[in-house]
Protein backbone atom coordinates (compact mmCIF):
# COMPACT_ATOMS: atom_id res chain seq x y z
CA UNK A 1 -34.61 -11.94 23.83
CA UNK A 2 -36.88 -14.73 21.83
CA UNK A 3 -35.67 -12.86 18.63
CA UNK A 4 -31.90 -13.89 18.31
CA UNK A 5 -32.93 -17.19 18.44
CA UNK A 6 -34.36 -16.82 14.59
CA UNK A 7 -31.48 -16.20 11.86
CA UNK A 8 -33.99 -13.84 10.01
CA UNK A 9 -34.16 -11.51 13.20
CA UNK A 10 -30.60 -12.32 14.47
CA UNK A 11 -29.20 -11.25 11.15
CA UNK A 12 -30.98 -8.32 11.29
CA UNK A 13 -29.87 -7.06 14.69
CA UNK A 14 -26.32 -7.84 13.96
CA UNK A 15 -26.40 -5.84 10.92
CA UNK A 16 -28.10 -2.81 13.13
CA UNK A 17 -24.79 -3.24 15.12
CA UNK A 18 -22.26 -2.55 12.97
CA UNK A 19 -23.89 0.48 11.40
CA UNK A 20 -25.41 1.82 15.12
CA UNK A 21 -21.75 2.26 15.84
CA UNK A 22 -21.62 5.61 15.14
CA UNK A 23 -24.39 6.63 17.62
CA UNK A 24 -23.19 7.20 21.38
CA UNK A 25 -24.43 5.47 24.16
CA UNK A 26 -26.83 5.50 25.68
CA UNK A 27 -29.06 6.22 22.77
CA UNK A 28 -27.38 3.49 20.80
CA UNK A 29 -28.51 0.96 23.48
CA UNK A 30 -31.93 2.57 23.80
CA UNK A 31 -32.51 2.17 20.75
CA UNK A 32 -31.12 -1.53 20.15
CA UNK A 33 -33.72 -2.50 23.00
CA UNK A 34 -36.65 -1.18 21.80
CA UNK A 35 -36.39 -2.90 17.94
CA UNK A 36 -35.48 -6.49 20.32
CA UNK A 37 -38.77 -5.96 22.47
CA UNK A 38 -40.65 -5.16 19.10
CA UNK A 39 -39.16 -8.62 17.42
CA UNK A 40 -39.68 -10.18 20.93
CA UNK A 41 -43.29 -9.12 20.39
CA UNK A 42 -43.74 -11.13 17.36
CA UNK A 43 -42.19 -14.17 18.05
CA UNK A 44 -44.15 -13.98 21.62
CA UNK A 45 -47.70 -14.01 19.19
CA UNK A 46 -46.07 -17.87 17.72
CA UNK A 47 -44.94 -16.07 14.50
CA UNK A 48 -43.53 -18.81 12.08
CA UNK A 49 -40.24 -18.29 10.91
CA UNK A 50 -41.49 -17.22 7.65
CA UNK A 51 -44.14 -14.68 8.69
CA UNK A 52 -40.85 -13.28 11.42
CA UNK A 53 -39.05 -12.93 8.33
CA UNK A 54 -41.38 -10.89 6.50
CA UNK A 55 -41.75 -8.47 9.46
CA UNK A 56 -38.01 -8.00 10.02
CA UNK A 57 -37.98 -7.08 6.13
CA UNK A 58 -40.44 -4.44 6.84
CA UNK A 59 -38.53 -2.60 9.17
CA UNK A 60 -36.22 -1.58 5.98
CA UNK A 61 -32.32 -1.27 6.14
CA UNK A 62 -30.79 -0.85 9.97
CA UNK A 63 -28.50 2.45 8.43
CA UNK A 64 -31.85 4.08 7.53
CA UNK A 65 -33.11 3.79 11.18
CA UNK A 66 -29.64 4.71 12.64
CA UNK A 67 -29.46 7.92 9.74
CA UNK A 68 -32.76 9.32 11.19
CA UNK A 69 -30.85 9.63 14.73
CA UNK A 70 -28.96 12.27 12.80
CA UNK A 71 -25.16 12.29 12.86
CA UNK A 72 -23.21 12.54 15.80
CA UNK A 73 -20.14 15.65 15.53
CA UNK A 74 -17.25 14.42 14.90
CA UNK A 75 -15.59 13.40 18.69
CA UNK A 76 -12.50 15.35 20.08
CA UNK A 77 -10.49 12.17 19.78
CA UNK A 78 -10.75 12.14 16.24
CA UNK A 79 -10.65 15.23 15.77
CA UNK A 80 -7.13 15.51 16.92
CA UNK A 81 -5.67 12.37 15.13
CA UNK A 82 -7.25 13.90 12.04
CA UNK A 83 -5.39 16.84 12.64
CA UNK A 84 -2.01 15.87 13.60
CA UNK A 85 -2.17 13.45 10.31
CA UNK A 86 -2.69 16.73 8.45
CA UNK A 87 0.45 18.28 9.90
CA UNK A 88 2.55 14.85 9.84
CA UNK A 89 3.46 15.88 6.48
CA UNK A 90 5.26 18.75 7.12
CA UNK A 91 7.85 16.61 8.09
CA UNK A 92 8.92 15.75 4.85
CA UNK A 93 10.67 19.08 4.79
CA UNK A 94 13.51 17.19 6.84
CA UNK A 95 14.18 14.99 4.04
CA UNK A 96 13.00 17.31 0.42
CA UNK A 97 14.87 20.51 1.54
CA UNK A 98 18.55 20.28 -0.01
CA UNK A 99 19.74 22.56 3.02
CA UNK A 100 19.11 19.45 5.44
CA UNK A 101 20.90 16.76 4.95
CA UNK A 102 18.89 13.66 5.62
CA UNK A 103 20.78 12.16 9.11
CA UNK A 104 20.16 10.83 11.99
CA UNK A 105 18.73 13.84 13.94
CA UNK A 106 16.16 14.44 11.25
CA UNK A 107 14.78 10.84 11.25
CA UNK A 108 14.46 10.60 14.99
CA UNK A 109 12.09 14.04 14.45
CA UNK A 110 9.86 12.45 11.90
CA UNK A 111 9.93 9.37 13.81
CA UNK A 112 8.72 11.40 16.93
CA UNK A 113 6.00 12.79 15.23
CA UNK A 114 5.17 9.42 13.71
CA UNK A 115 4.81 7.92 17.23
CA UNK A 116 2.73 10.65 18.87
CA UNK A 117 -0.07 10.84 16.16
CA UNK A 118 -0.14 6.85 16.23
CA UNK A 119 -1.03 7.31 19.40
CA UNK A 120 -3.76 9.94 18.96
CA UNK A 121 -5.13 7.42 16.07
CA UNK A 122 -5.58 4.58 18.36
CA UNK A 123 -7.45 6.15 20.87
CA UNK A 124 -9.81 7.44 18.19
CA UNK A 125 -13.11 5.65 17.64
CA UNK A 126 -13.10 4.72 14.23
CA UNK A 127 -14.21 1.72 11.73
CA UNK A 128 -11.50 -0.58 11.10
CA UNK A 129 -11.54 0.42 7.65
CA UNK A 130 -10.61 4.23 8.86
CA UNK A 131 -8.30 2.94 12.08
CA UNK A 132 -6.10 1.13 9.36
CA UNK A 133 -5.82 3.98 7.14
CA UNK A 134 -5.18 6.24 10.10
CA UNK A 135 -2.59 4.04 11.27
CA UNK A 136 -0.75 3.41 7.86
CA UNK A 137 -0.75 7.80 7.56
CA UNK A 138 0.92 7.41 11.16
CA UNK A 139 3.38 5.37 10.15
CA UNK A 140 4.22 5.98 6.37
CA UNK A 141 6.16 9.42 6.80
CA UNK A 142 8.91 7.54 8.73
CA UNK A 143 8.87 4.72 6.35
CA UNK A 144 9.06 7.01 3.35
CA UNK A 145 11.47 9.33 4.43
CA UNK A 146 14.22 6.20 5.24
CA UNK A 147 13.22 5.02 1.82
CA UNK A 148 14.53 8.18 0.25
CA UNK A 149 17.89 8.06 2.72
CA UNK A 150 18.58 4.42 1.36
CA UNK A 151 18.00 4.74 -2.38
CA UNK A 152 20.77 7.75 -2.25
CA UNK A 153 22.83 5.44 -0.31
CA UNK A 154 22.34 2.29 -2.63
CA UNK A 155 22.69 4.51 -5.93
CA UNK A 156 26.03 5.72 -4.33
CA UNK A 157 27.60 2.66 -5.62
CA UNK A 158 27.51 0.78 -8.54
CA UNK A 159 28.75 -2.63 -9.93
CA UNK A 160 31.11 -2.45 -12.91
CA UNK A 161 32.48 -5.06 -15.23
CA UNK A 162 34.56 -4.47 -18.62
CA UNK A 163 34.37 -6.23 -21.52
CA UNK A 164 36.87 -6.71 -24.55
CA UNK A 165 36.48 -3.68 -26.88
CA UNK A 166 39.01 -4.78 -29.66
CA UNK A 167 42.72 -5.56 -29.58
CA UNK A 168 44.23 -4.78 -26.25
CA UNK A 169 41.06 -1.80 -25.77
CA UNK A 170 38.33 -2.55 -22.81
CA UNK A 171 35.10 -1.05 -22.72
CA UNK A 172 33.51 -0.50 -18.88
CA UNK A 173 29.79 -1.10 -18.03
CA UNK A 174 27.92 -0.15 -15.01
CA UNK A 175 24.72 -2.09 -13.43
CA UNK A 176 22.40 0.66 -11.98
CA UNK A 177 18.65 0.65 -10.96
CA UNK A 178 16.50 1.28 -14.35
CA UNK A 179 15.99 4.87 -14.62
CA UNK A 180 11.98 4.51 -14.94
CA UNK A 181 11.91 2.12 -11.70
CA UNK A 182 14.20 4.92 -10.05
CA UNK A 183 11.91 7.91 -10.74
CA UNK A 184 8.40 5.76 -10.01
CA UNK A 185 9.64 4.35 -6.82
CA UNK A 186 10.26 8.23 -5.71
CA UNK A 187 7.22 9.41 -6.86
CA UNK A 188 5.73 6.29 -4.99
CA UNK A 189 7.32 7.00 -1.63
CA UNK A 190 6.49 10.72 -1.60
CA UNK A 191 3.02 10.05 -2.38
CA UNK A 192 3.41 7.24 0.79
CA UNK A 193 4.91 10.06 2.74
CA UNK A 194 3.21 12.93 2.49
CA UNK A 195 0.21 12.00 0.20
CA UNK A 196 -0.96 9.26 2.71
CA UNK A 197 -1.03 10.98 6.14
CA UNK A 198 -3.17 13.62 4.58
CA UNK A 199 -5.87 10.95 3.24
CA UNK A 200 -6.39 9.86 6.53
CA UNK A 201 -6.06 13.04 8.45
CA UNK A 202 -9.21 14.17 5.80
CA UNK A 203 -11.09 10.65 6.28
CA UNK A 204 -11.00 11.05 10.48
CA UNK A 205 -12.19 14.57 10.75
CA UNK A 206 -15.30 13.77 9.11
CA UNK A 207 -18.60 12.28 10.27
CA UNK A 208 -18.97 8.34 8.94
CA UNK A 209 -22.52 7.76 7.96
CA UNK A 210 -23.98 4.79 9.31
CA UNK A 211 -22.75 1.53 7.34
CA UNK A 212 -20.03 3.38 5.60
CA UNK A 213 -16.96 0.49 6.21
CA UNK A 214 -15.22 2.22 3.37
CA UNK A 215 -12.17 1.67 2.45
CA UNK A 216 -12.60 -1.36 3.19
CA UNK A 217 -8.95 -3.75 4.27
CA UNK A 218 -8.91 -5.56 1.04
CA UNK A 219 -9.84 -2.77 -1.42
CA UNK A 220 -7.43 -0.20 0.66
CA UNK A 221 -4.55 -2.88 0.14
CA UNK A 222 -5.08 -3.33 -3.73
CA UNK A 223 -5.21 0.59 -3.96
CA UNK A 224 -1.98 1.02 -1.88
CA UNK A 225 -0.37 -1.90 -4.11
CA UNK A 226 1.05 0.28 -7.24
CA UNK A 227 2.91 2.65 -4.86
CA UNK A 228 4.33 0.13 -2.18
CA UNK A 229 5.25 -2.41 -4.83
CA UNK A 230 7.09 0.78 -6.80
CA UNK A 231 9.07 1.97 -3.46
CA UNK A 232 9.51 -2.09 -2.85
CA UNK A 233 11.15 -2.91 -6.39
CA UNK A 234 13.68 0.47 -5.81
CA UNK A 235 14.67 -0.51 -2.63
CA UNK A 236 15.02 -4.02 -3.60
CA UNK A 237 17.04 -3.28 -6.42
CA UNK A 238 19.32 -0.65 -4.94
CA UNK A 239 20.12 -2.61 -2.09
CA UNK A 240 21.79 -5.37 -4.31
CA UNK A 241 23.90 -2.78 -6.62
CA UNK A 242 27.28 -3.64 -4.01
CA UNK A 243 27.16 -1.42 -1.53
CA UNK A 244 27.86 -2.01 2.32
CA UNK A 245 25.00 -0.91 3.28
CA UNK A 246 23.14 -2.48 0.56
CA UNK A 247 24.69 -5.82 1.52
CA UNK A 248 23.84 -5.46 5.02
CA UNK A 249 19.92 -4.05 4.27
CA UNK A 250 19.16 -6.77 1.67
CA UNK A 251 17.55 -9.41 4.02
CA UNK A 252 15.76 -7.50 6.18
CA UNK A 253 14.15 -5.45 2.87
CA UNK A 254 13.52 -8.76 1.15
CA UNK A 255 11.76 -10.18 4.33
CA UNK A 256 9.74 -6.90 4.35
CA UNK A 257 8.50 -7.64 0.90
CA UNK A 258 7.75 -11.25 1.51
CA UNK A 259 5.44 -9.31 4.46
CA UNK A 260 3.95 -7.02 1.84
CA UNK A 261 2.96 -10.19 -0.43
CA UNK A 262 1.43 -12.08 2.64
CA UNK A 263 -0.90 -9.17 3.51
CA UNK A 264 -1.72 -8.53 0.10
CA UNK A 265 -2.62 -12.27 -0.46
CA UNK A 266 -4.87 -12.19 2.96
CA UNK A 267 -6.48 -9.32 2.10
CA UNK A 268 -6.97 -11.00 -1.74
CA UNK A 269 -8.67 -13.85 -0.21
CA UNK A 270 -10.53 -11.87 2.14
CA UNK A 271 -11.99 -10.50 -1.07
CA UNK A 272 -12.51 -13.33 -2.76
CA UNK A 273 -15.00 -14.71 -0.09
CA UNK A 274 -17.12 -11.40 -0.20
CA UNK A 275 -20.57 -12.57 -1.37
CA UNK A 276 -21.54 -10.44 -4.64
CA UNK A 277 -18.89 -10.44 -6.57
CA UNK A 278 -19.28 -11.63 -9.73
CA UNK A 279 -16.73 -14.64 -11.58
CA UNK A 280 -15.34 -11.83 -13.82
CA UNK A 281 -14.28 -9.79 -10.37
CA UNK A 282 -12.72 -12.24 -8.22
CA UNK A 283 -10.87 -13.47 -11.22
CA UNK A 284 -9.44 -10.24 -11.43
CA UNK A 285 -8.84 -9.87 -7.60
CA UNK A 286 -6.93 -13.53 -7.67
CA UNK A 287 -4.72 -12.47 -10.71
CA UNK A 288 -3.89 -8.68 -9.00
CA UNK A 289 -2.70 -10.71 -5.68
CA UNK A 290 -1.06 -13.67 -7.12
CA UNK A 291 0.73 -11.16 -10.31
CA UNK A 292 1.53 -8.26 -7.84
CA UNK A 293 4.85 -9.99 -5.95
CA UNK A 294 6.04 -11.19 -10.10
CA UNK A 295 5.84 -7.66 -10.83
CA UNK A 296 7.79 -6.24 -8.18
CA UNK A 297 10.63 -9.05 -8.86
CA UNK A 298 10.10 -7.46 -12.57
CA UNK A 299 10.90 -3.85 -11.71
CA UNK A 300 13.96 -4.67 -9.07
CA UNK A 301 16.19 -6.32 -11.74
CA UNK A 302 18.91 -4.13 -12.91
CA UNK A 303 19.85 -2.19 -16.11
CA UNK A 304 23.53 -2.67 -17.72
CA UNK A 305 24.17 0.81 -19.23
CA UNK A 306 27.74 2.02 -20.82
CA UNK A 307 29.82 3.36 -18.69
CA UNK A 308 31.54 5.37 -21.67
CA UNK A 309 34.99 4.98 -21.04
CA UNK A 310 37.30 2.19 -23.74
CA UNK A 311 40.57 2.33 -22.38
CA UNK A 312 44.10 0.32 -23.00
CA UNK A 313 43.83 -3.21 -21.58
CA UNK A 314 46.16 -3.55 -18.22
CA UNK A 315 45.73 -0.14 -17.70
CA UNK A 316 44.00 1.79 -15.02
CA UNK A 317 40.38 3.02 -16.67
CA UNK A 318 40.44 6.88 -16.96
CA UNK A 319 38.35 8.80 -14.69
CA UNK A 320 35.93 11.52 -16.20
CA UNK A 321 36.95 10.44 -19.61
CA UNK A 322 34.68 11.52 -22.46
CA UNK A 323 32.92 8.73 -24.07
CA UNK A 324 35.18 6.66 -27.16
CA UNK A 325 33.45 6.43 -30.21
CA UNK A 326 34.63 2.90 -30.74
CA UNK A 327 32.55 1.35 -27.99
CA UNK A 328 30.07 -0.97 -28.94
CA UNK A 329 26.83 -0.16 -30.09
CA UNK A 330 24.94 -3.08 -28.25
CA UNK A 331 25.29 -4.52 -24.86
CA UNK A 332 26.76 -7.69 -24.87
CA UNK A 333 25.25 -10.99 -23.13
CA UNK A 334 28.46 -11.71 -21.35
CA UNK A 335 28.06 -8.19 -19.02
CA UNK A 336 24.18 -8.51 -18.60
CA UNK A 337 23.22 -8.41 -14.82
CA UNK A 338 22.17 -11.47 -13.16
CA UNK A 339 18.62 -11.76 -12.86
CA UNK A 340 16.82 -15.00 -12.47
CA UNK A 341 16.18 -17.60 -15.52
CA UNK A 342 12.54 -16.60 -15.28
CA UNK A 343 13.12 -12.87 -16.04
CA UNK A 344 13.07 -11.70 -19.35
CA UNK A 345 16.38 -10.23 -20.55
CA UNK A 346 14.92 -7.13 -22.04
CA UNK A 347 14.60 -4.42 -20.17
CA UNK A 348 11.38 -3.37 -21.68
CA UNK A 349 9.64 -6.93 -21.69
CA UNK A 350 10.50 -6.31 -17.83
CA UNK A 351 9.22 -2.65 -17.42
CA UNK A 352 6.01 -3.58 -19.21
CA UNK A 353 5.11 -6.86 -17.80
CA UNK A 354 6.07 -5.52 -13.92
CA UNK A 355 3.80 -2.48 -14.08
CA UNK A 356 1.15 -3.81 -15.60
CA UNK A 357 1.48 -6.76 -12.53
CA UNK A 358 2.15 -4.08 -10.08
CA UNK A 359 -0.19 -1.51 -11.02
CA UNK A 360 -2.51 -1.79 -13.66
CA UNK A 361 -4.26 -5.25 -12.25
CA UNK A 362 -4.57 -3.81 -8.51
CA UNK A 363 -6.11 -0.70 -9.52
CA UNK A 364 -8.69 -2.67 -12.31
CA UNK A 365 -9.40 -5.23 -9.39
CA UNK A 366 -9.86 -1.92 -6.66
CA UNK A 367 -11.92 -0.27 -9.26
CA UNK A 368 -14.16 -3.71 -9.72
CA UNK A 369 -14.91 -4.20 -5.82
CA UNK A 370 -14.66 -0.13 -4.98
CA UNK A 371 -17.14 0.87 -7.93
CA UNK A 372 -19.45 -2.40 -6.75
CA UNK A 373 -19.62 -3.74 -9.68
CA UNK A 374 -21.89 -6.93 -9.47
């Protein structure tokens, strides 16, 4: 074992490692000994470090020794975690069909169902690049499918305010969840739901070729960034719009978040110390991770839309009333929803600054490191 000791030889055998991990013992080990007795053999003849370098270079790249073993079939234990992650989203019927109301019974099902192929993933052998995608399809159905129960309850209820509309008239406003944020952060959380599982179920029932680490942690979190940073900003923003359980929800969602931003920023620096990656990319990768948490603040501010109603001051406002035509024609300042001095007061401004944070910048900076670009 004269070869570890040299960095040239040492490097070389840990790299063989990593890729030889798809080979099962005992040929993986059989192997592994006979390139250390060959270095062992060199270093044994007084090779200088130099000439010990040269030789390990000729023995080429460790996956091209490890591909000529052929590919082992994919084991039973993955098999079956691939395949229950293909079923997993079936349950999303318990939460999409309009026949079942979403309840209790149906998300201790889909919880079930969560827990048992969470299981099956983590007794699969599998990269960690593959075990974490495996075990985010495990647990995103679940996740999801609560998501969707809580937005209904959160849009349920609504802050109002009125506002002078002439001489003894009042006009009524509403605060809701902008309608753009509210159809993105659906789309988002069925594509978490159902779209997820399925990607993983697909990415464990096939063979890994030797050195494939794909996805790896840090480009898999900047390509799940645009739809957990949509669901986030919904949830966010519906849990503040008054309701009980909105009130109730709103700490333990906005710790959840600060969770999100912590991985994401890991993950970002993680990245960041790759070697390879050119200024241009890891300036992009820092901007993604730092801009991604802004842009989710962005999206979960609220819209102030007419409610439609002008009634007589003192007076109890008129339900289902059809809309005056002497309401005002512009929002005023004075009903605006509270959003932090930072945030710009146009809803637009917002909607364009928070999805180009949220998901244009992750998906450039996933792109950069995913497409290797050097």
């Amino acid at each position: 074992m004269n070869a570890v000791k040299h960095s040239a030889a040492a490097e070389w055998l840990a790299r063989f490692d990593r890729v030889a991990s798809v080979l099962p013992q005992p040929r993986r080990g059989e192997l592994r000994q006979e390139l250390v007795e060959h270095l062992d053999a060199l270093t044994a003849e007084g090779t200088s470090e130099e000439e010990l370098a040269a030789a390990v270079a000729r023995l080429g790249d460790p996956a091209d020794i490890v591909a000529a073993e052929g590919l082992p079939p994919v084991s039973p234990a993955r098999a079956r975690a691939g395949l229950g992650l293909l079923l997993l989203p079936l349950t999303g019927l318990l939460y999409l069909t309009p026949a079942l109301p979403p309840g209790l019974p149906s998300m201790a099902l889909i919880v079930l169902a969560s827990l048992v192929v969470l299981v099956l993933v983590l007794r699969a052998q599998a990269t960690a690049g593959t075990l974490a995608l495996g075990v985010l399809g495990a647990l995103a159905p679940p996740l999801a499918g609560l998501g969707g129960i809580l937005d209904k309850v959160f849009q349920a209820g609504h802050l109002w305010t009125n506002e002078p509309a002439g001489p003894g008239r009042e006009l009524q406003y509403v605060w809701e969840s902008d309608s753009w944020v509210a159809v993105l952060g659906q789309l988002a959380m069925l594509l978490l739901g159902l779209g997820l599982p399925a990607l993983a179920g697909l990415r464990l029932r096939r063979p890994e070729t030797p050195g494939d680490t794909r996805p790896a942690l840090g480009t898999l979190a900047l390509l799940l960034t645009p739809a957990v940073g949509l669901a986030t900003a919904l949830l966010l923003s519906g849990s503040r719009l008054g309701t009980s359980v909105g009130t109730m929800l709103e700490v333990p969602l906005l710790v959840t978040a600060l969770v999100c931003a912590a991985v994401l920023l890991a993950a970002g620096g993680l990245l960041l110390i790759r070697p390879g990656l050119v200024l241009l990319t890891k300036v992009l990768i820092a901007a993604a991770v730092l801009a991604a948490p802004v842009g989710v603040v962005l999206l979960a501010q609220h819209e102030t839309r007419f409610a439609g109603v002008v009634w007589d001051a003192g007076t109890e406002p008129p339900r289902n009333a059809a809309a005056d035509m002497t309401r005002a024609e512009a929002v005023p300042g004075s009903v605006l929803a509270p959003a932090p001095a930072w945030v710009p007061a146009d809803q637009g401004t917002r909607r364009g600054l928070g999805l180009l944070f949220v998901v244009a910048l992750p998906l450039a900076a996933a792109w950069r490191v995913g497409g290797r670009v050097r």
